[in-house]
N, C-alpha and C. Protein backbone atom coordinates (compact mmCIF):
# COMPACT_ATOMS: atom_id res chain seq x y z
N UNK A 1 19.75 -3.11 23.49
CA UNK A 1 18.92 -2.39 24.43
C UNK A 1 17.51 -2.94 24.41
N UNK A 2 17.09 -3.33 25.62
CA UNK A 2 15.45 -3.81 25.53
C UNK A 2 14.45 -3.34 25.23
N UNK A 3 13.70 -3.23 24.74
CA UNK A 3 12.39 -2.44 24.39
C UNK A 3 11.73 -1.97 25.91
N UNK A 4 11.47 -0.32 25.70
CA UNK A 4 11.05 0.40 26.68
C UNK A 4 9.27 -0.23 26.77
N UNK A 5 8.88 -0.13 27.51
CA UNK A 5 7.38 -0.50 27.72
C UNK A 5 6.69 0.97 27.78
N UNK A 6 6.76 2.36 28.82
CA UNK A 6 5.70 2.79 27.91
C UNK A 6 5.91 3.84 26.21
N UNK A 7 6.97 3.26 25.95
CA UNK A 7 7.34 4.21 24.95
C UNK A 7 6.45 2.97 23.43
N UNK A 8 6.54 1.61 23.98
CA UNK A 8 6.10 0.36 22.72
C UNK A 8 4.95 0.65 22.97
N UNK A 9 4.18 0.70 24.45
CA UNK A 9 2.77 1.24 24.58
C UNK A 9 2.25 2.59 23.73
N UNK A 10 3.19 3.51 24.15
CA UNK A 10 2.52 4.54 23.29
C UNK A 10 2.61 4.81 21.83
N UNK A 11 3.30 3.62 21.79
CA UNK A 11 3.44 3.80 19.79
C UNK A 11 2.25 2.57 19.10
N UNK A 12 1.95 1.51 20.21
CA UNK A 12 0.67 0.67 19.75
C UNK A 12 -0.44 1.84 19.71
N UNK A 13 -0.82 2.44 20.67
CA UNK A 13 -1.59 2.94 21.17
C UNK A 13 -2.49 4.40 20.24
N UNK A 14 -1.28 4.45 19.57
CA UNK A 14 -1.17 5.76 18.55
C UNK A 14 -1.06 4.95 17.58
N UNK A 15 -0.83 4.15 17.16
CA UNK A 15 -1.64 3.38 15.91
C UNK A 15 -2.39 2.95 15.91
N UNK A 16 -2.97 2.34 16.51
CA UNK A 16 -4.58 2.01 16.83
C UNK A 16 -5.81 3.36 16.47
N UNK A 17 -5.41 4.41 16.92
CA UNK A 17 -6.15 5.40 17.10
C UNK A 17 -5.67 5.93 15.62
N UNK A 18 -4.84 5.88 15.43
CA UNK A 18 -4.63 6.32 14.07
C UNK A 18 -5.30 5.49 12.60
N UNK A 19 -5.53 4.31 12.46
CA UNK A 19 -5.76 3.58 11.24
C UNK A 19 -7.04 3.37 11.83
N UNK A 20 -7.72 3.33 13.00
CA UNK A 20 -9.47 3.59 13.27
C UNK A 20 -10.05 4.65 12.59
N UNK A 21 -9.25 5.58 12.78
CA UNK A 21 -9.80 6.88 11.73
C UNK A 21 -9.39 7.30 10.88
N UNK A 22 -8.43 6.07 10.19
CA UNK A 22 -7.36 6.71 9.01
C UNK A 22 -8.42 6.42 7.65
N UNK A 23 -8.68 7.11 6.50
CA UNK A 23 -9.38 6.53 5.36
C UNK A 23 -8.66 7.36 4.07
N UNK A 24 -8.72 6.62 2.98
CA UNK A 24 -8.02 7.33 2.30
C UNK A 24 -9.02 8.66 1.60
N UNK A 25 -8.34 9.22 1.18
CA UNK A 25 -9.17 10.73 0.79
C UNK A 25 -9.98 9.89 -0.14
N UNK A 26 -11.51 10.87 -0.59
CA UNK A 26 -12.47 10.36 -1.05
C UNK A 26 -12.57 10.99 -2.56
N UNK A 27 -12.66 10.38 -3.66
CA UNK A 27 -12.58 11.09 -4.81
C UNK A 27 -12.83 12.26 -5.06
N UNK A 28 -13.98 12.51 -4.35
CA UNK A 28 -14.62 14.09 -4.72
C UNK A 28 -13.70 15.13 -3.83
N UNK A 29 -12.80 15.03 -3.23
CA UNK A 29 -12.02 15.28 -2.52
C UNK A 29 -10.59 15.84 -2.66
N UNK A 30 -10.39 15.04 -3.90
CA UNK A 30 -9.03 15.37 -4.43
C UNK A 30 -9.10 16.11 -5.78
N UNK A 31 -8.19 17.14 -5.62
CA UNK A 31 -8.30 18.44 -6.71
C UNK A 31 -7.83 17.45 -7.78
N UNK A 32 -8.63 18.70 -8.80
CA UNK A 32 -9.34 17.89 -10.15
C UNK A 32 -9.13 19.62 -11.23
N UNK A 33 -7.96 20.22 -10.59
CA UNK A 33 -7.74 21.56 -11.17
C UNK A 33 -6.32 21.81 -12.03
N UNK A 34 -5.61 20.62 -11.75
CA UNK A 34 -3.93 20.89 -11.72
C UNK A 34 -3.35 20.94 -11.31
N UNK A 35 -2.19 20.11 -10.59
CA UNK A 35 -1.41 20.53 -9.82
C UNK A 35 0.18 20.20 -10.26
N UNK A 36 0.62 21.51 -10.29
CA UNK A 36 2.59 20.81 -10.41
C UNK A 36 2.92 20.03 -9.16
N UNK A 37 4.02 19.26 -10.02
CA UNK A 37 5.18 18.46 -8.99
C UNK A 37 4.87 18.57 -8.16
N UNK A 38 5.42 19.94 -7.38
CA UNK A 38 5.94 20.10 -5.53
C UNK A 38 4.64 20.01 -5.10
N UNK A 39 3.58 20.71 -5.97
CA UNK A 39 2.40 20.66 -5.09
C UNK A 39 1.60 18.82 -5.19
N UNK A 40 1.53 18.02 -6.24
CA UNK A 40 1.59 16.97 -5.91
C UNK A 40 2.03 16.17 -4.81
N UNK A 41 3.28 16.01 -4.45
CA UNK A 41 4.17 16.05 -3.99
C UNK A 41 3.84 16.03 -2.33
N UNK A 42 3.59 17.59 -2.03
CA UNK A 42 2.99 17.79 -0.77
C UNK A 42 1.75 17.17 -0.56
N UNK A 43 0.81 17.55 -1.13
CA UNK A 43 -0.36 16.75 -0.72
C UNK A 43 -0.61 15.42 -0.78
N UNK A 44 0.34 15.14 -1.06
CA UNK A 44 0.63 13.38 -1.40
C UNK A 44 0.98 12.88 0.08
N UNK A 45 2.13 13.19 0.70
CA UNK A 45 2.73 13.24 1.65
C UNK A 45 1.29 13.75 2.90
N UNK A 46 0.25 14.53 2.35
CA UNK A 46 -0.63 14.56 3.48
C UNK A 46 -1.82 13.57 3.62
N UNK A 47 -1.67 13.28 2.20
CA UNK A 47 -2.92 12.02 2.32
C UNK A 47 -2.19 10.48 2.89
N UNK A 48 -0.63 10.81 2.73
CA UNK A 48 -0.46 8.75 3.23
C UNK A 48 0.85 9.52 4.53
N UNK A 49 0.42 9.78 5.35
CA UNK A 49 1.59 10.56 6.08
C UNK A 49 1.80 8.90 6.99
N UNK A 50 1.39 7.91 6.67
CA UNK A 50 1.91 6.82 7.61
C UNK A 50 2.72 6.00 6.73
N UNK A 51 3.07 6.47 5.82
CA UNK A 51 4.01 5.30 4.88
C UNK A 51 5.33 6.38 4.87
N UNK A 52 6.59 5.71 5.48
CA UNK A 52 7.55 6.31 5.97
C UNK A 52 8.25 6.97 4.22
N UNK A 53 9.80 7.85 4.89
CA UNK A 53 10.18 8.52 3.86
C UNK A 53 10.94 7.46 2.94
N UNK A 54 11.22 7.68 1.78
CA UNK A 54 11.92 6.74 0.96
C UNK A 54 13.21 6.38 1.59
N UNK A 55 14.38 7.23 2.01
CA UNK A 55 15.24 6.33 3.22
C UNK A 55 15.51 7.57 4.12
N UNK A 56 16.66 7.37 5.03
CA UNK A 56 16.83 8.09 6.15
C UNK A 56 17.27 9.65 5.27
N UNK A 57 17.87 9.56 3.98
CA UNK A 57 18.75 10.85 3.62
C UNK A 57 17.82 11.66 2.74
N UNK A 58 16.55 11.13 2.59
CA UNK A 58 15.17 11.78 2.02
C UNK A 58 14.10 11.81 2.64
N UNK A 59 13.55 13.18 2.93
CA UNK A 59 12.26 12.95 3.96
C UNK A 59 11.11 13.13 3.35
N UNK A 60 11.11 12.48 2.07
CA UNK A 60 9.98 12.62 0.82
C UNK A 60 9.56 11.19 0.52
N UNK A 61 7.70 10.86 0.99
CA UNK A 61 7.74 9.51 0.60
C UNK A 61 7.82 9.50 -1.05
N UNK A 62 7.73 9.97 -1.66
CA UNK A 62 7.80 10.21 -2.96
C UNK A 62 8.87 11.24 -3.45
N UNK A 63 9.12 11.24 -4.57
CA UNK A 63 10.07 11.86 -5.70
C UNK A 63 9.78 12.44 -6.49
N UNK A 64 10.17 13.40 -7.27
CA UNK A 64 9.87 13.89 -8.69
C UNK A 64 10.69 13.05 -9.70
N UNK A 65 11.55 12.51 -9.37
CA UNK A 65 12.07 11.35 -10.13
C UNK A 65 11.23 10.21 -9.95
N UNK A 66 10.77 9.95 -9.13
CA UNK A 66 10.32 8.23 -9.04
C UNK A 66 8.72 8.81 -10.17
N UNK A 67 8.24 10.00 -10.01
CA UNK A 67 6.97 9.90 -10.20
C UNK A 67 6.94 10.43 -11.83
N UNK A 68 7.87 10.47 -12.15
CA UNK A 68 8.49 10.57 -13.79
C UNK A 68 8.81 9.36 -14.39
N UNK A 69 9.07 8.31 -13.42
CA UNK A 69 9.63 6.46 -13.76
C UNK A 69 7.74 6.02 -14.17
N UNK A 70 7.53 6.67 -12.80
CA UNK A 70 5.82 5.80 -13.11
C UNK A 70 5.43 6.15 -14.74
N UNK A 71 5.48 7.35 -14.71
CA UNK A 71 4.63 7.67 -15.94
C UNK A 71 5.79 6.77 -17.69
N UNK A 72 6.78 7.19 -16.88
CA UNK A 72 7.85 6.53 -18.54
C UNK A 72 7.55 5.07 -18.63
N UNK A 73 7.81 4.41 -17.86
CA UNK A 73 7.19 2.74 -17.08
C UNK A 73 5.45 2.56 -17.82
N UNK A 74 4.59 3.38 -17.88
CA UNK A 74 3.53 3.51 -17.84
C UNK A 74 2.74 2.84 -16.86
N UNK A 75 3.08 3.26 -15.44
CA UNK A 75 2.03 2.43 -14.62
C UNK A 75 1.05 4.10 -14.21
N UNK A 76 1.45 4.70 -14.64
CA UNK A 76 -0.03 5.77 -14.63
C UNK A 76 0.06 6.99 -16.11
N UNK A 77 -0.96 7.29 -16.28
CA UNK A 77 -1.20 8.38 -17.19
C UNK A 77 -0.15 9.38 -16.94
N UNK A 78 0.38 10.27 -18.14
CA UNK A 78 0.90 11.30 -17.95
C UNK A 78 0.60 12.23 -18.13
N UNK A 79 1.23 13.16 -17.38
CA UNK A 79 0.56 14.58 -16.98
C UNK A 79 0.49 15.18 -17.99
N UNK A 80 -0.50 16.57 -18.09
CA UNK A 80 -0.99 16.97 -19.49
C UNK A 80 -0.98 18.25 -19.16
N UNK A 81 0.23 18.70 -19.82
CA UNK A 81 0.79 20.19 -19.67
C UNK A 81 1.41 20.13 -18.66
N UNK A 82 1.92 19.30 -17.86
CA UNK A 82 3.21 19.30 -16.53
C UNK A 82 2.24 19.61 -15.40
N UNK A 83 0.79 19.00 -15.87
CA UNK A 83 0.12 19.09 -14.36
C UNK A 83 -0.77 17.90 -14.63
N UNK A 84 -1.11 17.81 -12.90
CA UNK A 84 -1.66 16.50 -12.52
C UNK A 84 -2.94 16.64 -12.43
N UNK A 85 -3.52 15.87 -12.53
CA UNK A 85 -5.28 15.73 -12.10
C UNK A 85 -5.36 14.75 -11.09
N UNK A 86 -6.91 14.74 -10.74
CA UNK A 86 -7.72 13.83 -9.79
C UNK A 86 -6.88 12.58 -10.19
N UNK A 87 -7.18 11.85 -11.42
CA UNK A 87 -7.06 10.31 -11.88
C UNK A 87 -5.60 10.29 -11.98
N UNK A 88 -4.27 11.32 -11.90
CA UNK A 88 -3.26 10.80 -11.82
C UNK A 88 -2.85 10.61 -10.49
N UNK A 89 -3.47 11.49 -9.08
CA UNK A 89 -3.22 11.67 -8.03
C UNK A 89 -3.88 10.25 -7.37
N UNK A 90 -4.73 10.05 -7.99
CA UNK A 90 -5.38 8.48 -7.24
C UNK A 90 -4.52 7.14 -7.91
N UNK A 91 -4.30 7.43 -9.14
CA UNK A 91 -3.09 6.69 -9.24
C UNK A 91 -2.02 6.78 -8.72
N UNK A 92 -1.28 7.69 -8.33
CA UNK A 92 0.15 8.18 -7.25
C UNK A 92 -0.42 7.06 -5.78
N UNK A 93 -2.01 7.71 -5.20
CA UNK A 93 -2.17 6.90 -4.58
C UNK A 93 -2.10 5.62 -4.26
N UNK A 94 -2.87 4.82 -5.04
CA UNK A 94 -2.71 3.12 -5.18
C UNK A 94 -1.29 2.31 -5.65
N UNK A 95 -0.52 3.75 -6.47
CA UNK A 95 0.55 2.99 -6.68
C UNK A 95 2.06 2.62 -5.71
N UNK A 96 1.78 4.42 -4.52
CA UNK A 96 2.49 4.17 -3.24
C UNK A 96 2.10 3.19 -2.15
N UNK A 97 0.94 3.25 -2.05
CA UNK A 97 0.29 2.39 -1.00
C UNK A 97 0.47 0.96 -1.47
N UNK A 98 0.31 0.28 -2.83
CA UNK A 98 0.71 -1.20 -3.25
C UNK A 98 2.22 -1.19 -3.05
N UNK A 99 3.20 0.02 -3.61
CA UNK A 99 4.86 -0.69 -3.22
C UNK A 99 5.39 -1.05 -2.42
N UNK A 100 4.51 -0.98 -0.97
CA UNK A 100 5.02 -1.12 0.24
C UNK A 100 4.71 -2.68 0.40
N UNK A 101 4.44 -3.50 -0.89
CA UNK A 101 4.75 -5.19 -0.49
C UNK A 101 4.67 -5.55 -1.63
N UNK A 102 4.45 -5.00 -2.90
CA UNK A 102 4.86 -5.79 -4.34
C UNK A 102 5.60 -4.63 -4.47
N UNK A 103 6.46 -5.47 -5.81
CA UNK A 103 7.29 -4.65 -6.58
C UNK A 103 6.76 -3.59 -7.63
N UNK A 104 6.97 -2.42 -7.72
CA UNK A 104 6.96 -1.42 -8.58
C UNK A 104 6.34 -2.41 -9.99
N UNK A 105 7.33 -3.33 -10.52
CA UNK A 105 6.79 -3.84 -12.30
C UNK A 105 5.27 -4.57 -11.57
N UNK A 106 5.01 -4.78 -10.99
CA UNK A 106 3.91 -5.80 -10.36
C UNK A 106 2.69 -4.88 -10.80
N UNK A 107 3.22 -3.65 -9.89
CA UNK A 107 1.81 -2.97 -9.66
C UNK A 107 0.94 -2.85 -11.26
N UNK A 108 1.39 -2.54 -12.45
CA UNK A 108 0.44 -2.31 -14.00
C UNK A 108 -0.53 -3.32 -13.94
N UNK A 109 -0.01 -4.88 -13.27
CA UNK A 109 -1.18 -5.57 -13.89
C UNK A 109 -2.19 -5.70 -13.01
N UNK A 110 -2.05 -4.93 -11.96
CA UNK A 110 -3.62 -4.43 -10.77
C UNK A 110 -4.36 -3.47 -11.59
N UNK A 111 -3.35 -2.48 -11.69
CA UNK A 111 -3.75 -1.33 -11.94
C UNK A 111 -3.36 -1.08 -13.73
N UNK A 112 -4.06 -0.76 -14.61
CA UNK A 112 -3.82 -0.57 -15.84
C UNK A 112 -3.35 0.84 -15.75
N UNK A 113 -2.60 0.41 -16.37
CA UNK A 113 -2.20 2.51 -16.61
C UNK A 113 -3.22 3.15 -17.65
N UNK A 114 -3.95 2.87 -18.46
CA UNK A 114 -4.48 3.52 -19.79
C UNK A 114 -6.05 3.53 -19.08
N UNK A 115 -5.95 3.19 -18.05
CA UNK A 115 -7.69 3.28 -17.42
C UNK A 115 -8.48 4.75 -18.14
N UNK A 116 -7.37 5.99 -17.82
CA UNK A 116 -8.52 7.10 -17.84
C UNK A 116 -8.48 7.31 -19.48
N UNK A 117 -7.63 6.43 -19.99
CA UNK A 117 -8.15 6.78 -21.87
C UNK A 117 -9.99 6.43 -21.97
N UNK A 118 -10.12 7.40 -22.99
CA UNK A 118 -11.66 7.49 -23.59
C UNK A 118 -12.33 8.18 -22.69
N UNK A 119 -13.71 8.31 -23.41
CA UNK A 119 -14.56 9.01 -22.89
C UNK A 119 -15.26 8.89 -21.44
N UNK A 120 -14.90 7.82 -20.89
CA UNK A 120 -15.62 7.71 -19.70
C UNK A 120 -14.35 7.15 -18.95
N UNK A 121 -13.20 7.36 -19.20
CA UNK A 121 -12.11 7.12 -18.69
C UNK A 121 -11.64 7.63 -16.93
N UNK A 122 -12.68 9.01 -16.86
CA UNK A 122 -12.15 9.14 -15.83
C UNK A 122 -13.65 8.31 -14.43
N UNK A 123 -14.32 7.94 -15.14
CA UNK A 123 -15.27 7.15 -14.20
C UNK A 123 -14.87 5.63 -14.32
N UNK A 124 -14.18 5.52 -14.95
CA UNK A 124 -13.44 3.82 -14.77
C UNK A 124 -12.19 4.28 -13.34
N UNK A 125 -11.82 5.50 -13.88
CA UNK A 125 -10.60 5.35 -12.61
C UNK A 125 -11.49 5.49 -11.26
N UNK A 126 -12.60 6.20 -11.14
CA UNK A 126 -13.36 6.81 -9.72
C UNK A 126 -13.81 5.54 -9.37
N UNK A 127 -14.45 4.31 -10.38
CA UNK A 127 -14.62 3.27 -9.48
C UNK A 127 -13.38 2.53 -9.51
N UNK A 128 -12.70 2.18 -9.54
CA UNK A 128 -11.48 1.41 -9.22
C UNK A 128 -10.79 1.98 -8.02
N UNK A 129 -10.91 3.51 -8.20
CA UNK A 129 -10.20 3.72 -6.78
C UNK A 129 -10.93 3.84 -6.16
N UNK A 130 -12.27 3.97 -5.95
CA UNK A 130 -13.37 3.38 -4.85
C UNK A 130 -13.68 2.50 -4.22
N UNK A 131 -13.06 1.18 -5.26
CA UNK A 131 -13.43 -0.07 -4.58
C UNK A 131 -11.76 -0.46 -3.94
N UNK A 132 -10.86 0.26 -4.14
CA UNK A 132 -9.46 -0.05 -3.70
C UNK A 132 -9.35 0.73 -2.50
N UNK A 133 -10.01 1.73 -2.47
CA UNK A 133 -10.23 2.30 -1.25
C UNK A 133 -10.90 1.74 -0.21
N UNK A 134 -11.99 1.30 -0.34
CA UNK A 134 -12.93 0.14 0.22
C UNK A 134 -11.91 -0.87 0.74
N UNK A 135 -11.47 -1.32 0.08
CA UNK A 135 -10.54 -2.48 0.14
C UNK A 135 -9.49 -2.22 1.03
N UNK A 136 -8.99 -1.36 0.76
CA UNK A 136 -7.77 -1.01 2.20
C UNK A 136 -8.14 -0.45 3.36
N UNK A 137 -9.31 0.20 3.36
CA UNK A 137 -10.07 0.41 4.75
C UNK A 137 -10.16 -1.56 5.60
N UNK A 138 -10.83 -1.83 4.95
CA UNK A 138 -10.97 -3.45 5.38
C UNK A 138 -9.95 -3.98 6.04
N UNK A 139 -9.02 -3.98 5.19
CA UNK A 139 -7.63 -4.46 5.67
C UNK A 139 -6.83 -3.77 7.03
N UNK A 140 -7.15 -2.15 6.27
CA UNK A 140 -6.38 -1.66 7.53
C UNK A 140 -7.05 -2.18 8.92
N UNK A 141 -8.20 -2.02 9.16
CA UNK A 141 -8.84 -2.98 10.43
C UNK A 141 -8.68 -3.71 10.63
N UNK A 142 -8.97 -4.89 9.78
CA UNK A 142 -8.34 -6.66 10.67
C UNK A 142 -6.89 -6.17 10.52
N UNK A 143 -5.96 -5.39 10.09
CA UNK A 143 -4.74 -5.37 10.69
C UNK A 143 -4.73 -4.87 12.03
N UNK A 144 -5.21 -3.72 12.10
CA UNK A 144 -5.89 -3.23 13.54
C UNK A 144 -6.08 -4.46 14.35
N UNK A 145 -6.84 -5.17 14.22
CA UNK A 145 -7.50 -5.66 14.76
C UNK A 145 -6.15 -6.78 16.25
N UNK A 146 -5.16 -7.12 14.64
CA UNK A 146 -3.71 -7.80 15.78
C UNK A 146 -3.15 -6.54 16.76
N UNK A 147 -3.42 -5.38 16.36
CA UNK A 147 -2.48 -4.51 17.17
C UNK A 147 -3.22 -4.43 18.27
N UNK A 148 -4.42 -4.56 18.43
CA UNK A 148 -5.29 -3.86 19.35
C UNK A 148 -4.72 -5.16 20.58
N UNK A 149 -4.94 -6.30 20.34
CA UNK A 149 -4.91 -7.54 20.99
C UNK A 149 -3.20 -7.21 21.31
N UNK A 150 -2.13 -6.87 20.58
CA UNK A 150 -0.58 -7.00 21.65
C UNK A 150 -0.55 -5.53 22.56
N UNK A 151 -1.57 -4.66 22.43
CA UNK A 151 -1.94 -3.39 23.22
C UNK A 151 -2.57 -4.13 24.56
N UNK A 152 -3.52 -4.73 24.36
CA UNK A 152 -4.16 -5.39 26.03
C UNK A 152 -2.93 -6.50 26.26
N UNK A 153 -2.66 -6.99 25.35
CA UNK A 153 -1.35 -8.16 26.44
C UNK A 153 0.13 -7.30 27.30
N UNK A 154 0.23 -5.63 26.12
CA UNK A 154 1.10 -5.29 26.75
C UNK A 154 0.58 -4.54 27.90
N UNK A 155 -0.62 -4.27 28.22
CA UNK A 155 -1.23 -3.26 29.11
C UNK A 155 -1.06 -4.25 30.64
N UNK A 156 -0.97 -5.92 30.03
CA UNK A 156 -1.11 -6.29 31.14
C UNK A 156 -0.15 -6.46 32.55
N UNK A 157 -0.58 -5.68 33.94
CA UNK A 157 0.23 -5.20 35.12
C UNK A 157 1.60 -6.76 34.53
N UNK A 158 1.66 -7.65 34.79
CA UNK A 158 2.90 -9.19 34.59
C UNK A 158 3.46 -8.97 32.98
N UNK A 159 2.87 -7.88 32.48
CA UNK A 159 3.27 -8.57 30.72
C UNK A 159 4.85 -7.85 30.59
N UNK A 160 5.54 -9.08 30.10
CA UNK A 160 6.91 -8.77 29.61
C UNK A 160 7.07 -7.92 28.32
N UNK A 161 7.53 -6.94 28.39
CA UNK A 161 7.63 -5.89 27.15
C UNK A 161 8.39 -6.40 26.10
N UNK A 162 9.35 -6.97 26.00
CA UNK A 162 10.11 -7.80 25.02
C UNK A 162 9.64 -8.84 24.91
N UNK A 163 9.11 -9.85 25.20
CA UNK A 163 8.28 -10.51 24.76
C UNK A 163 6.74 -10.18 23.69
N UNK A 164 6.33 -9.38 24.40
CA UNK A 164 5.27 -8.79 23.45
C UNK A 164 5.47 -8.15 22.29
N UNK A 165 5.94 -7.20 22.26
CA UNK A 165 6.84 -6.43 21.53
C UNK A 165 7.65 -7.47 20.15
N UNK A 166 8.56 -8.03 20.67
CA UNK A 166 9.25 -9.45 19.78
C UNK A 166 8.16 -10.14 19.20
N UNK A 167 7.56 -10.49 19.71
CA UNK A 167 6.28 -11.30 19.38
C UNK A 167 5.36 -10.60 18.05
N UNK A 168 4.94 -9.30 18.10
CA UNK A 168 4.60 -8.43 17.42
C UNK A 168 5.33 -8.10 16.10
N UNK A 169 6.14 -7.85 16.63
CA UNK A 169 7.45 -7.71 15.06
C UNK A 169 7.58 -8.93 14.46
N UNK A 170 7.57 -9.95 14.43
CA UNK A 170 7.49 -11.58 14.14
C UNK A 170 6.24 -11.79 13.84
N UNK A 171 5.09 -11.19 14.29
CA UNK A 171 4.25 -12.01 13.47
C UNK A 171 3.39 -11.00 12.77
N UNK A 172 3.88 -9.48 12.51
CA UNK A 172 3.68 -8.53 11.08
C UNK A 172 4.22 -8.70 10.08
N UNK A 173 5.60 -9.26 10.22
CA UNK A 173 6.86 -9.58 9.30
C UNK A 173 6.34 -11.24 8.53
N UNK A 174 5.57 -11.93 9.70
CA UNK A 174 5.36 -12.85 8.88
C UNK A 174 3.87 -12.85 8.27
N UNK A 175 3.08 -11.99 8.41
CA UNK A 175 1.89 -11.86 7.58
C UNK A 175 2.48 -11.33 6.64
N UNK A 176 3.41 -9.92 6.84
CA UNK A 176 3.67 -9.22 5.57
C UNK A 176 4.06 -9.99 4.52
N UNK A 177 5.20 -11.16 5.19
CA UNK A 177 6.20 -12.45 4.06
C UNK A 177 4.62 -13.29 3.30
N UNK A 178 3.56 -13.96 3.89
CA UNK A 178 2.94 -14.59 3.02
C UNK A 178 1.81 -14.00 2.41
N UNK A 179 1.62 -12.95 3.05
CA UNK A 179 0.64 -12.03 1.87
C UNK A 179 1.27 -11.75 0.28
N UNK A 180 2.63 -10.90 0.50
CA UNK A 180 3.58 -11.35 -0.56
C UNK A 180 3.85 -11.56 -1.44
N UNK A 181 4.18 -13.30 -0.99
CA UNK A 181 4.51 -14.41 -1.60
C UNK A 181 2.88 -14.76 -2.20
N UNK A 182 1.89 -15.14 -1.33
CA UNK A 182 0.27 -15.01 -2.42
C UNK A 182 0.01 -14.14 -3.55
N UNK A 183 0.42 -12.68 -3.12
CA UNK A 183 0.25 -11.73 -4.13
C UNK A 183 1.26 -11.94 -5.28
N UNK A 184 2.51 -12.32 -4.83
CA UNK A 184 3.38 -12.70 -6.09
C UNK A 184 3.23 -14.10 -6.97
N UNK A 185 2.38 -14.89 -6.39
CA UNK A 185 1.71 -16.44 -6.97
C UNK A 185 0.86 -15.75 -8.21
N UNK A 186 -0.38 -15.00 -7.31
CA UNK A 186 -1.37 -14.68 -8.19
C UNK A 186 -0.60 -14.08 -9.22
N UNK A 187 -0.03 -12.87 -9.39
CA UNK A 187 0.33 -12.22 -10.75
C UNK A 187 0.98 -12.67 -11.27
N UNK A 188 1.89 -14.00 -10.91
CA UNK A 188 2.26 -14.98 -12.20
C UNK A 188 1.26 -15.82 -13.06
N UNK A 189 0.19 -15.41 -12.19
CA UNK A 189 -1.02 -16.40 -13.03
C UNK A 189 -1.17 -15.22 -14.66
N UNK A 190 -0.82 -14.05 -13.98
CA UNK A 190 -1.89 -13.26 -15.75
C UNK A 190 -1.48 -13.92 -16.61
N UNK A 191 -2.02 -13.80 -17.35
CA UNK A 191 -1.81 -14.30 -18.88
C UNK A 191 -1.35 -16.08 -18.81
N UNK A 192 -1.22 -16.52 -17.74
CA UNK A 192 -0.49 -17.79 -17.74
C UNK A 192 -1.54 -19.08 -18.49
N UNK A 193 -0.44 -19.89 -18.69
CA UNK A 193 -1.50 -21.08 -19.95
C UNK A 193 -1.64 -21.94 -18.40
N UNK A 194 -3.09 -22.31 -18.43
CA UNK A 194 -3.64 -23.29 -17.10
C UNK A 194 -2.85 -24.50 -17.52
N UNK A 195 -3.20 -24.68 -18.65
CA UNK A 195 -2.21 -26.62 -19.06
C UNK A 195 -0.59 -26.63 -18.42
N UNK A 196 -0.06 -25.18 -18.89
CA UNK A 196 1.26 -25.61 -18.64
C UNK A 196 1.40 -25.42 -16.81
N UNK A 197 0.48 -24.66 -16.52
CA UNK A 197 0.56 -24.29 -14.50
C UNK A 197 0.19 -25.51 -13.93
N UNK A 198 -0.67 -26.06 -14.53
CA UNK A 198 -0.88 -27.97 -13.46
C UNK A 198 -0.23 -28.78 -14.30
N UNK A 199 0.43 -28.80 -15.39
CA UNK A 199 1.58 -29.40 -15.24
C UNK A 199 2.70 -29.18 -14.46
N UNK A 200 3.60 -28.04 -14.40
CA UNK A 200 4.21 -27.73 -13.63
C UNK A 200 4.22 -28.16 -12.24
N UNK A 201 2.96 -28.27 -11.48
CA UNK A 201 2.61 -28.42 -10.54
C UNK A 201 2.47 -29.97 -10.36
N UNK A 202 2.15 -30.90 -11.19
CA UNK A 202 2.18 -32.29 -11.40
C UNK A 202 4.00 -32.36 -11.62
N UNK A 203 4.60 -32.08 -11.96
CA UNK A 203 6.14 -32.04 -11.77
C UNK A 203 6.70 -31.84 -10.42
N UNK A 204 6.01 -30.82 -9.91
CA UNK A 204 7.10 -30.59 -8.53
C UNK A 204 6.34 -30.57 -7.24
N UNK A 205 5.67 -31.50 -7.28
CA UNK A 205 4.63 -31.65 -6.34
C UNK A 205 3.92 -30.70 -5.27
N UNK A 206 4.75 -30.60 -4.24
CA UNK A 206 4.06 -29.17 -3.44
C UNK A 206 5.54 -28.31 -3.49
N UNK A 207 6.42 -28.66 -4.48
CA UNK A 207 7.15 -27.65 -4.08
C UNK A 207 7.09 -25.59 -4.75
N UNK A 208 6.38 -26.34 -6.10
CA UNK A 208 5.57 -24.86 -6.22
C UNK A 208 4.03 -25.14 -6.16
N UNK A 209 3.45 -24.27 -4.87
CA UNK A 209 2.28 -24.18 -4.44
C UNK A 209 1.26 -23.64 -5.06
């Protein structure tokens, strides 16, 4: 079936308007009182309501299982007394919003899990998720920025809707593929010995980049 034109229009159109004013909640912002599971949970689901449900037979972008892996895994602090704070909820944050293009084991070495240990532990997490916040505002715009441009080609009276449309899906899919593949280069670098990486690289010429 071909792609409808104003139904692809009104779904550019409503994303555009949506990630112009989308920002992620602001530290001082997010309760810093306790919260169980379900209520995690929900308000989680209200701060990233654009990152779809985990699959069609769950309408939860998150889990009480998955968010029990994080903490056993240690890619965030665990809850203290079966409730959450500010610094675990901004971790829930950065750690849903990164799985949607690295892998789950990836995310620890962005993000340390033991950040909010010590005394000033929880102002190491407020700037980290400040400047990660920063950081995905940025992005979300120059991503904006392609949608806005297949919105005027599709607006245009001659423009072929499957063409545009096709065109669009092909070249998100292929930013998404080499952003990636960069992000998965870099975190093979941690800890990596430089002698043995340009050797390697003196071995296989451009075939690892």
């Amino acid at each position: 079936m071909p792609y409808d034109k104003p139904l692809i229009a009104h779904k550019l159109q409503r994303w555009d308007q949506y990630i112009t004013d989308y920002h992620l909640p602001q530290w001082d912002s997010i309760p810093d009182f306790g919260l169980y599971m379900d209520q995690v949970i929900l308000l989680l689901e209200r701060y990233l309501s654009f990152i779809p449900p985990v699959n069609a037979e769950k309408e939860r972008i998150v889990t009480a299982s998955a968010i029990n892996n994080y903490v056993r895994l240690k890619l965030m602090p665990a809850p203290v007394k079966r409730k959450y704070y500010r610094v675990h909820i901004c971790y829930l944050i950065m750690i849903l919003t990164l799985k949607q293009s690295i892998g789950i084991s990836q995310v620890q070495k962005i993000i340390p899990w033991d950040l909010a240990d010590g005394q000033d532990g929880p102002e190491t997490v407020r700037h980290i998720y400040e400047d990660y916040s920063g950081k995905f505002r940025g992005i979300a715009l120059l991503f904006n920025h392609q949608i806005q441009q297949s919105w005027q080609e599709l607006c245009a009276p001659d423009a072929g809707t499957d063409g545009v449309a096709r065109c669009l899906v092909m070249e998100s899919a292929l930013l998404a593929g080499f952003s990636k593949i960069l992000a998965e280069k870099l975190l093979r670098l941690w800890d990596a010995d430089p002698a043995q990486v340009l050797a390697t690289e003196q071995a296989h010429d451009f075939t690892d980049i």
